[in-house]
C-alpha atoms as a PDB file:
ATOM      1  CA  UNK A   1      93.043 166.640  84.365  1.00  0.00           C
ATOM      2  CA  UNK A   2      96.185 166.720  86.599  1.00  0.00           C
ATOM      3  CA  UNK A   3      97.225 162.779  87.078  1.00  0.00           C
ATOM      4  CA  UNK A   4      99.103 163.260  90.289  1.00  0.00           C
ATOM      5  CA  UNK A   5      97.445 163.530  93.497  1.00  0.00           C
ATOM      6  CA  UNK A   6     100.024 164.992  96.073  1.00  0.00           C
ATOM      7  CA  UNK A   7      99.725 168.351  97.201  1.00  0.00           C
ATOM      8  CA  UNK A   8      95.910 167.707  98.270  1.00  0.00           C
ATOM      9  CA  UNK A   9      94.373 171.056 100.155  1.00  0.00           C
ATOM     10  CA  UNK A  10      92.308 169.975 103.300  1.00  0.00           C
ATOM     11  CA  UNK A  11      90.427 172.433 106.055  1.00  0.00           C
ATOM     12  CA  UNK A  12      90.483 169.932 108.360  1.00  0.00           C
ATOM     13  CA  UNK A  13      91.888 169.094 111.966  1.00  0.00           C
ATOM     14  CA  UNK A  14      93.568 166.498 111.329  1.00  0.00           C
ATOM     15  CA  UNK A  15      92.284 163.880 108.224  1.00  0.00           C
ATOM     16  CA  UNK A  16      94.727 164.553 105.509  1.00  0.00           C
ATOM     17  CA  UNK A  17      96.982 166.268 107.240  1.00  0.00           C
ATOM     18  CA  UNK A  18      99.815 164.157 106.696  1.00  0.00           C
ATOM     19  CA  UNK A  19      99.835 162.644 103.572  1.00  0.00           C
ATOM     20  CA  UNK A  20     101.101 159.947 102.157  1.00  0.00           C
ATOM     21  CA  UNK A  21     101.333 159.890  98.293  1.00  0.00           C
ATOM     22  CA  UNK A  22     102.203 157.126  96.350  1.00  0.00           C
ATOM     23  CA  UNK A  23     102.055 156.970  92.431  1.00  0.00           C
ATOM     24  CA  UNK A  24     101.423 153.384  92.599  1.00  0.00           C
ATOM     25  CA  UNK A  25     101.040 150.991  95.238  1.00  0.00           C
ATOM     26  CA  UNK A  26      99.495 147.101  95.851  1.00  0.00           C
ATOM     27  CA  UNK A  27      96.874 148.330  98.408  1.00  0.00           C
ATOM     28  CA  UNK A  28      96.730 151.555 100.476  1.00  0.00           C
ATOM     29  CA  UNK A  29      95.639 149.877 103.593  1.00  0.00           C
ATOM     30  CA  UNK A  30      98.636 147.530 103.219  1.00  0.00           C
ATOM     31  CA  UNK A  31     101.072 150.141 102.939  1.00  0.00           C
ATOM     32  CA  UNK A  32      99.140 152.466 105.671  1.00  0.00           C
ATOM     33  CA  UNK A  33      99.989 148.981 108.169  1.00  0.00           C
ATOM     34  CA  UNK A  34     103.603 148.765 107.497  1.00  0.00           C
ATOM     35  CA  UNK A  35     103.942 152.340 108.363  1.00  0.00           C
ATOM     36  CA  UNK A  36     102.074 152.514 111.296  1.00  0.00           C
ATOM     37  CA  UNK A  37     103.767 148.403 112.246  1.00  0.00           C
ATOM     38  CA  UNK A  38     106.973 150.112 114.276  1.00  0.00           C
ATOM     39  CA  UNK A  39     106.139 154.042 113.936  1.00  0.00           C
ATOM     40  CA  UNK A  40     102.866 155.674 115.363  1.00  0.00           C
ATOM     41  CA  UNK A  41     102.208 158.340 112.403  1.00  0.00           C
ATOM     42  CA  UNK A  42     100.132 161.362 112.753  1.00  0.00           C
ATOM     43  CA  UNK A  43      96.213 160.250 113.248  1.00  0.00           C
ATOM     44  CA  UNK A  44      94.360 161.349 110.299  1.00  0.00           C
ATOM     45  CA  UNK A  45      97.120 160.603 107.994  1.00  0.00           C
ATOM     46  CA  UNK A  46      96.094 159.779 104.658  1.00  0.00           C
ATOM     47  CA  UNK A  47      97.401 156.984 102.032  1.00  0.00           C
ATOM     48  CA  UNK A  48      96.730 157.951  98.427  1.00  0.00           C
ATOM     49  CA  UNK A  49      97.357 156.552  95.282  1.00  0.00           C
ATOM     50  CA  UNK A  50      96.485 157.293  91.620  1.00  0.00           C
ATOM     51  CA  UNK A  51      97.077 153.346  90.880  1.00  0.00           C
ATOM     52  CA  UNK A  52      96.003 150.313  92.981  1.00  0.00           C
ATOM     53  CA  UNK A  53      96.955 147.071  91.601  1.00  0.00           C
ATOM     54  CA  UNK A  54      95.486 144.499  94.100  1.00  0.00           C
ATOM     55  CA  UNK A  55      93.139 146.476  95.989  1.00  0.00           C
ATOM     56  CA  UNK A  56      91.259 144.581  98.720  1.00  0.00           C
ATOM     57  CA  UNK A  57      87.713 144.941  99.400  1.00  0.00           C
ATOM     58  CA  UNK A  58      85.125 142.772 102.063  1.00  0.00           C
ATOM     59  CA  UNK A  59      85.118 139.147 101.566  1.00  0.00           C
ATOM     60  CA  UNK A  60      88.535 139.094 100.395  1.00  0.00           C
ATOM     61  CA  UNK A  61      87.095 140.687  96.848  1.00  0.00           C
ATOM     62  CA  UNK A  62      89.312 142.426  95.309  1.00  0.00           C
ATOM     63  CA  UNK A  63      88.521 146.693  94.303  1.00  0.00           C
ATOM     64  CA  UNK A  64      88.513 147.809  90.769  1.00  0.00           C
ATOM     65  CA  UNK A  65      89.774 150.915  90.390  1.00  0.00           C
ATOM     66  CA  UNK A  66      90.645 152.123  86.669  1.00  0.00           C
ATOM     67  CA  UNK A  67      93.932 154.200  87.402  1.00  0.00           C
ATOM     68  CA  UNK A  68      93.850 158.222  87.791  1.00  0.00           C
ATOM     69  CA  UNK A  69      89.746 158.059  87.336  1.00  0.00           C
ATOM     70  CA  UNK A  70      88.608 157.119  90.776  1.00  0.00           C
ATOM     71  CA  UNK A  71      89.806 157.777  94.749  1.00  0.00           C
ATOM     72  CA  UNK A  72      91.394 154.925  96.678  1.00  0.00           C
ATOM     73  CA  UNK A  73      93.203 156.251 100.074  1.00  0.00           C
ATOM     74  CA  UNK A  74      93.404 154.964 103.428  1.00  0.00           C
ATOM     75  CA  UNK A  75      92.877 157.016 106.879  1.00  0.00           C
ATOM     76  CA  UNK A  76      94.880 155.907 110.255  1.00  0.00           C
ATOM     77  CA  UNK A  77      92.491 156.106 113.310  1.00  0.00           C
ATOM     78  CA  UNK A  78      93.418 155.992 116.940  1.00  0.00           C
ATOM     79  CA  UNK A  79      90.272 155.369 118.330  1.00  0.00           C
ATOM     80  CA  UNK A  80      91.297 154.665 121.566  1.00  0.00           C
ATOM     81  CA  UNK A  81      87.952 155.442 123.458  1.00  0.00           C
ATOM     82  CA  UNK A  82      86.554 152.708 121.699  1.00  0.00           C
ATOM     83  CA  UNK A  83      86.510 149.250 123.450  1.00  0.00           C
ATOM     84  CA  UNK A  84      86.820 146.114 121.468  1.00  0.00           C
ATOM     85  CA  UNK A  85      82.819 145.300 120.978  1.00  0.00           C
ATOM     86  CA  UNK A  86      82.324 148.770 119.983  1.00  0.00           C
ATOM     87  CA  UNK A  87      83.767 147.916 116.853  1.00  0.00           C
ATOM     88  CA  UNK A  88      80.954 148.825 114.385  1.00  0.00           C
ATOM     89  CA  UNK A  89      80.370 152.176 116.191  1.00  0.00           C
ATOM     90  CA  UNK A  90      83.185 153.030 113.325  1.00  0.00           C
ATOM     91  CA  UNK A  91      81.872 151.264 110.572  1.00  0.00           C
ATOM     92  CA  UNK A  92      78.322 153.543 111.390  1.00  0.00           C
ATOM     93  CA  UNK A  93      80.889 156.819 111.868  1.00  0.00           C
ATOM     94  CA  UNK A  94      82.557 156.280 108.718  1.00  0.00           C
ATOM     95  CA  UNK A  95      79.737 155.076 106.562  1.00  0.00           C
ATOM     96  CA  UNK A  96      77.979 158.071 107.348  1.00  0.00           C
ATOM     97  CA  UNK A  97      81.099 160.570 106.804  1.00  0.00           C
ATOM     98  CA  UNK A  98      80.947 159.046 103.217  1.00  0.00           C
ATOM     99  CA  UNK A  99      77.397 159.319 102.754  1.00  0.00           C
ATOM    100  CA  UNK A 100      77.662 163.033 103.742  1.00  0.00           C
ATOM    101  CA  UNK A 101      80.299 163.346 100.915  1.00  0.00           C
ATOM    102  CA  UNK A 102      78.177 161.733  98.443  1.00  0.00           C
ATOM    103  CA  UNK A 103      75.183 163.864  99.088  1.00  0.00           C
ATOM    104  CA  UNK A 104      77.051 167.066  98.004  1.00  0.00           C
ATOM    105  CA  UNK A 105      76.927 165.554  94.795  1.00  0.00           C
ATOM    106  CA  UNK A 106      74.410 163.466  94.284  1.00  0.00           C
ATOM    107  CA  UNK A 107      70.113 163.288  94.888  1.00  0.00           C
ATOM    108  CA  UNK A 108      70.605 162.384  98.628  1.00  0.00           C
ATOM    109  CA  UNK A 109      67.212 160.410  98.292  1.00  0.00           C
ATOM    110  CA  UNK A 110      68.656 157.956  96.224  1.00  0.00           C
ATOM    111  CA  UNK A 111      71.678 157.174  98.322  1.00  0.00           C
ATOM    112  CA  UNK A 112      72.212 154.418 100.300  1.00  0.00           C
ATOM    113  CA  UNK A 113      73.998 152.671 103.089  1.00  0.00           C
ATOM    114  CA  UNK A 114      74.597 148.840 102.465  1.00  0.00           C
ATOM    115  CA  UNK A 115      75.483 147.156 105.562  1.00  0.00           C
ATOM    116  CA  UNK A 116      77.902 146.940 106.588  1.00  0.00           C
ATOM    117  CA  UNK A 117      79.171 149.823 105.177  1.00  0.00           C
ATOM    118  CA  UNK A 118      79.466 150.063 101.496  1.00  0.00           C
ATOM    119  CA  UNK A 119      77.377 152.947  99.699  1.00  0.00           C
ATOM    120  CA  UNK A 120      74.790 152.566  96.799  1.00  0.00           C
ATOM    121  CA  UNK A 121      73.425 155.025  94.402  1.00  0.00           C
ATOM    122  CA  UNK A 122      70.101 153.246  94.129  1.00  0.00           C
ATOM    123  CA  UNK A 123      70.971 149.573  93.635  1.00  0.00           C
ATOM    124  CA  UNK A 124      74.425 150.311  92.256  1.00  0.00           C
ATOM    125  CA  UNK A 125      77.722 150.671  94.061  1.00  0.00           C
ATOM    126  CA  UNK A 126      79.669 153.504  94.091  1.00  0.00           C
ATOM    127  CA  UNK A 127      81.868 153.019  97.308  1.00  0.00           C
ATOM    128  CA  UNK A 128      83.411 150.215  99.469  1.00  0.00           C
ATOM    129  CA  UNK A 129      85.327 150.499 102.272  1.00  0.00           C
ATOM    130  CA  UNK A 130      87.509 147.897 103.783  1.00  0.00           C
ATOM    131  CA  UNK A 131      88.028 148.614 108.269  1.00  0.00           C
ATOM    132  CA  UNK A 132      90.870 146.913 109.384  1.00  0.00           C
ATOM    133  CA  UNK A 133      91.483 147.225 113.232  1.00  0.00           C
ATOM    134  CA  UNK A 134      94.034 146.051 115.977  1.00  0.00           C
ATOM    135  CA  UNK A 135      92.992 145.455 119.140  1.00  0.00           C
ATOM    136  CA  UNK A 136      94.925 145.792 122.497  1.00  0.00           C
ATOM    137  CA  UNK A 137      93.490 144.036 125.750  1.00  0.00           C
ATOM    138  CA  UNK A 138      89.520 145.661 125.286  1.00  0.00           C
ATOM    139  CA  UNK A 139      90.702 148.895 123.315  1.00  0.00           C
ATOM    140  CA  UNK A 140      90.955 149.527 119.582  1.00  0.00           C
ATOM    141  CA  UNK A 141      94.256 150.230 119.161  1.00  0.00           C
ATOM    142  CA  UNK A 142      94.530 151.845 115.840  1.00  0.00           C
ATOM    143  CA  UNK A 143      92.106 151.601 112.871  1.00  0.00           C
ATOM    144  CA  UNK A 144      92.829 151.755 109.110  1.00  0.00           C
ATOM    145  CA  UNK A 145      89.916 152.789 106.828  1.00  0.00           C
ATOM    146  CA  UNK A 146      90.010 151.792 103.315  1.00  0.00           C
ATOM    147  CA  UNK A 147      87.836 153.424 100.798  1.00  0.00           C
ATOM    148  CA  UNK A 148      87.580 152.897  96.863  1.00  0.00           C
ATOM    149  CA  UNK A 149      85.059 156.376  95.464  1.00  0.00           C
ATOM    150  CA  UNK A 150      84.159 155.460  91.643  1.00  0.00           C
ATOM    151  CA  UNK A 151      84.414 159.296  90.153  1.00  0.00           C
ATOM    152  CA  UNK A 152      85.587 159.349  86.393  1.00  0.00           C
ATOM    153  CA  UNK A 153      85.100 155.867  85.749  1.00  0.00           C
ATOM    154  CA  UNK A 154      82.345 155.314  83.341  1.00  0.00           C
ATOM    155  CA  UNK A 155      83.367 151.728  82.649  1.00  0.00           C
ATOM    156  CA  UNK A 156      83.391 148.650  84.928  1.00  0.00           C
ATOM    157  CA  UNK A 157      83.326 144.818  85.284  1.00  0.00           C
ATOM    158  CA  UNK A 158      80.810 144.550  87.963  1.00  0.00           C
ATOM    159  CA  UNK A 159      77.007 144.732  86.189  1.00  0.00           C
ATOM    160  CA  UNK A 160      76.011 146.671  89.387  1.00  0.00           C
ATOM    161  CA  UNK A 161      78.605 149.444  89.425  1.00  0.00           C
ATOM    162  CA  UNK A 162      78.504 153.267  89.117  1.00  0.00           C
ATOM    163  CA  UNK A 163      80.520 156.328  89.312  1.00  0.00           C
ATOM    164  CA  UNK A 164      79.408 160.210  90.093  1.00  0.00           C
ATOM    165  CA  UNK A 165      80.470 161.049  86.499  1.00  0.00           C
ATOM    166  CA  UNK A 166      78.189 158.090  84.891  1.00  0.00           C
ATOM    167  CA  UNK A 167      75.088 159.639  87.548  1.00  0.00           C
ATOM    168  CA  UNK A 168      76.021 163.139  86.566  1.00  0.00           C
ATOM    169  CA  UNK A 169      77.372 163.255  83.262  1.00  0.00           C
ATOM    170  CA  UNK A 170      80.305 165.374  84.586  1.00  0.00           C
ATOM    171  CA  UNK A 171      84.027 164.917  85.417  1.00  0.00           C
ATOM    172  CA  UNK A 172      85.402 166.078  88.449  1.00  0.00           C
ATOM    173  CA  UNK A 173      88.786 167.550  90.147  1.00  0.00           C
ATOM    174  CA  UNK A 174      89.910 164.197  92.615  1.00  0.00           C
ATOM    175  CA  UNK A 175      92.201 166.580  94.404  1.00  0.00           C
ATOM    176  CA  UNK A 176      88.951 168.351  95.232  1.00  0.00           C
ATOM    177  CA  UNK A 177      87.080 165.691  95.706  1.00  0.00           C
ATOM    178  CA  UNK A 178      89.585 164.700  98.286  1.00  0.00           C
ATOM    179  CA  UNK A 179      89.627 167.252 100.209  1.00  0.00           C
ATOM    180  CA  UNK A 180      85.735 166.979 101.025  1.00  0.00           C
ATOM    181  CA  UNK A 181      85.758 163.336 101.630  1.00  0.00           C
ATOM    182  CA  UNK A 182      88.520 163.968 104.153  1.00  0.00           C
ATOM    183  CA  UNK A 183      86.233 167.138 105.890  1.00  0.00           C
ATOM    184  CA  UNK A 184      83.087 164.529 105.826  1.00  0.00           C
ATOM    185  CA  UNK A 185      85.296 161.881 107.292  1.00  0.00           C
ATOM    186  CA  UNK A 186      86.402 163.553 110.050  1.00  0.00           C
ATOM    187  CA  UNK A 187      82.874 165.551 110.719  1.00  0.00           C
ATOM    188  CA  UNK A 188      81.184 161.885 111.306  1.00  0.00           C
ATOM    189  CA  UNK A 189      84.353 160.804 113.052  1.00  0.00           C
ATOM    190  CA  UNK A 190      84.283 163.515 115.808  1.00  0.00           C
ATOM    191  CA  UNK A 191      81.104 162.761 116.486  1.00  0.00           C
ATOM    192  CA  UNK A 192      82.036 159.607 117.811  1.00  0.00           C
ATOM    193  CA  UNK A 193      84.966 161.073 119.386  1.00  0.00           C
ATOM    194  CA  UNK A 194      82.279 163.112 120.909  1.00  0.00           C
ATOM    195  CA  UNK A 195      79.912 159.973 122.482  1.00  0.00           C
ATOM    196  CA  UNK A 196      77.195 161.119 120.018  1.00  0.00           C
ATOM    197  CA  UNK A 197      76.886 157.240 118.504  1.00  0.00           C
ATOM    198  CA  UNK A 198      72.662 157.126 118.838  1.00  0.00           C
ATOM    199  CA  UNK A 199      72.956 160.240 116.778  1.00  0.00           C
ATOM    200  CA  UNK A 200      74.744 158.389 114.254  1.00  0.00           C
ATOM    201  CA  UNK A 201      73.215 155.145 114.264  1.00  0.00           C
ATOM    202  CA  UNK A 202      70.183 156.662 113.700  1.00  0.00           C
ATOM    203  CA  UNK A 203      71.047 158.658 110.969  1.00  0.00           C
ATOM    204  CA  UNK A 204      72.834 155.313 109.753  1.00  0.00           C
ATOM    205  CA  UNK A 205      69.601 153.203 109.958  1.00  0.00           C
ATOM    206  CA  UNK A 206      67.457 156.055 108.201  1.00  0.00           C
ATOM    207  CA  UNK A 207      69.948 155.396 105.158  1.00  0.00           C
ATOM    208  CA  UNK A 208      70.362 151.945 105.688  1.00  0.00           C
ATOM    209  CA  UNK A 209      69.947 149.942 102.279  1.00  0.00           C
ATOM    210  CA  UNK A 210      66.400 147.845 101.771  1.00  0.00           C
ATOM    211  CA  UNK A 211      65.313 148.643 105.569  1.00  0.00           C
ATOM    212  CA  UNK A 212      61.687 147.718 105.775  1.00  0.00           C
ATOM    213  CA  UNK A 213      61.604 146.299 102.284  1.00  0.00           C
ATOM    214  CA  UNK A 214      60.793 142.387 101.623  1.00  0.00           C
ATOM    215  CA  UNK A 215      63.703 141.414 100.277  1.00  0.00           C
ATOM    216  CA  UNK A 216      65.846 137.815  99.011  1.00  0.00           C
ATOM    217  CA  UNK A 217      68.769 136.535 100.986  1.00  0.00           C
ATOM    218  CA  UNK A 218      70.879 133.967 101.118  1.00  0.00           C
ATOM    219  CA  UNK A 219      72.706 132.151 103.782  1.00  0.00           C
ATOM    220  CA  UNK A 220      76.234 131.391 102.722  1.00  0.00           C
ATOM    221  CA  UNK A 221      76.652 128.558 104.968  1.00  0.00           C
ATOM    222  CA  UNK A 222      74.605 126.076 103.326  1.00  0.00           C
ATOM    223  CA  UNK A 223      73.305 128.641  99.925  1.00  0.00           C
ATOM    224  CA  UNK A 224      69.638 128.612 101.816  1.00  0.00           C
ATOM    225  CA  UNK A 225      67.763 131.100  99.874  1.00  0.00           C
ATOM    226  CA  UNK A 226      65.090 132.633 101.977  1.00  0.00           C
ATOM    227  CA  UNK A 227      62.546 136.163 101.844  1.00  0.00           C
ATOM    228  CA  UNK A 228      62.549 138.320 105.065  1.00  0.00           C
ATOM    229  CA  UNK A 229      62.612 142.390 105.973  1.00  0.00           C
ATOM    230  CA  UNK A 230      65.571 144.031 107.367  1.00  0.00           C
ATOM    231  CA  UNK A 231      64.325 145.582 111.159  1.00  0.00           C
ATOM    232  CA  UNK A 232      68.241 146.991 112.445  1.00  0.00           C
ATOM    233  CA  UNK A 233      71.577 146.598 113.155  1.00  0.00           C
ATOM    234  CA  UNK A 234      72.228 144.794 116.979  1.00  0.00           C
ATOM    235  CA  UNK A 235      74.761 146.281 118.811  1.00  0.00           C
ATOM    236  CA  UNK A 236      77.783 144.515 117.481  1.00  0.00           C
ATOM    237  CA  UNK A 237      76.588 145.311 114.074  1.00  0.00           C
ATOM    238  CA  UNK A 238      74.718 142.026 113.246  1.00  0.00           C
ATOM    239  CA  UNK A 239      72.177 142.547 110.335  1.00  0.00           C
ATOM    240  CA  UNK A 240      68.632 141.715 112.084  1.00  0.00           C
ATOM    241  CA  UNK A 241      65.874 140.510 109.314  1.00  0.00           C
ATOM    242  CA  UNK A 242      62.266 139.371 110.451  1.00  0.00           C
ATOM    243  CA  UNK A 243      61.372 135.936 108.776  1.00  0.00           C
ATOM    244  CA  UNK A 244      59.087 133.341 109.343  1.00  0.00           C
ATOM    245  CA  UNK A 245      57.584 135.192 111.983  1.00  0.00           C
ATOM    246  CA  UNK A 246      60.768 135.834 113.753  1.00  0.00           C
ATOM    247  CA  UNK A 247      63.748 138.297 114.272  1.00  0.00           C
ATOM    248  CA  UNK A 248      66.747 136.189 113.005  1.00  0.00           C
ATOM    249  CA  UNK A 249      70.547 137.959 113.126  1.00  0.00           C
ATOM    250  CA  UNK A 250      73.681 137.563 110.847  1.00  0.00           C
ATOM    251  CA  UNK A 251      76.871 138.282 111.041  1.00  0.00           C
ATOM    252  CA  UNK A 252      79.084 140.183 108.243  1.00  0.00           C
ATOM    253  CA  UNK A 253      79.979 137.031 105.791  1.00  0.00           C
ATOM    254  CA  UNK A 254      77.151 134.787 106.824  1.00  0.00           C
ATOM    255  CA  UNK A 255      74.744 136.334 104.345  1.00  0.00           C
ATOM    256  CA  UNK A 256      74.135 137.879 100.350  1.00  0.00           C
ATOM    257  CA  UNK A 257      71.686 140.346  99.412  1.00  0.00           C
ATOM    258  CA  UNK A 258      69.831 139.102  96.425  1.00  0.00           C
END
């Protein structure tokens, strides 16, 4: 397998376009703000690396990402028709662009979408993605969107992590690989562009992990273990969960799935 991802061939508009290859690097969504900090770069442009050494995931995890075996790249956004509470209408966009790349490969029954937007091959994780947006007055300014794909890696960690090639028993081409994920990306992302979000957060909800199912929980603020359902997302992209009787909502960091 070729261990250099430049020269990456897209179809697209726009998403990967312009790319931005580096061998090595601390965190593509690091670099991908210091380029964007002074200079407006294409939208669309992509920051790849074969090696990630302190990748960043939610929660202030870090990513691991065994070099040359997996994808890690970050995509610059200018959503500008997005106001500032409509936040989460990218987290659904882009969660489901990844989900449609997955289910070329993979049994899309037994795909999921873990809020808030990482992706799970059954109850194992196979992608996270890290948003990072700036705001200006009510308007998203400009949106990075950080995702870590487990292909080759057959080795991990994390108890609860997977890659395609450990589902499938196959390795796969990451420069065409790439190119997909970047067509799926910026399919679910024109939609948005487009005003079609209740076409997307429905097909987000339909894939949503553990919706409907009783399920354990606990509240990080004082470790309160408790049982409820999942029912939706709000709005703002609170996680809403019926228990004791009653429709209770979290926000991202307030709560652990079980």
């Amino acid at each position: 397998m070729n261990k250099t991802l430049d020269n990456i061939q897209s179809n697209t508009l726009f998403v990967g376009r312009n790319l931005v290859y580096l061998p090595t690097c601390h965190s593509t969504n690091t670099y991908a703000a210091q380029i964007t900090a002074d200079n407006k770069v294409f939208e669309g442009t992509v920051v790849l690396t074969d090696c990630q050494t302190a990748g960043r995931g939610q929660r202030g995890n870090g990513w691991e990402a065994e070099p040359y075996q997996n994808i890690t790249l970050s995509v610059v956004f200018y959503p500008h028709f997005l106001k500032a509470h409509q936040q989460f209408d990218l987290n659904i966009a882009m969660a489901w662009g990844i989900y449609l790349f997955f289910s070329q490969h993979l049994p899309p029954e037994r795909l999921k979408i873990k809020w808030s937007n990482d992706i799970f091959f059954e109850d194992r994780k196979i992608c996270g993605m890290l948003i990072e947006n700036t705001l200006k007055a009510e308007q998203i300014e400009k949106s990075i969107v950080g995702t870590g794909i487990n292909v080759n890696q057959t080795q991990f960690f994390y108890p609860k992590a997977t890659s395609i090639q450990m589902i499938t028993k196959q390795a796969y081409d990451l420069k065409v690989l790439i190119g997909q994920l970047c067509d799926c990306i910026e399919q679910s992302y024109l939609l948005l562009q487009q005003g079609k979000i209740d076409q997307l957060r429905t097909n987000y909800l339909e894939k949503l992990y553990r919706m409907g199912e009783k399920s354990f929980f606990v509240a990080t603020e004082n470790e309160h273990y408790f049982e409820g359902v999942i029912t939706g997302i709000t709005q703002e992209g609170k996680l809403a969960i019926e228990t004791n009787g009653r429709i209770e909502t979290f926000s991202f960091k307030t709560i652990r799935f079980l």
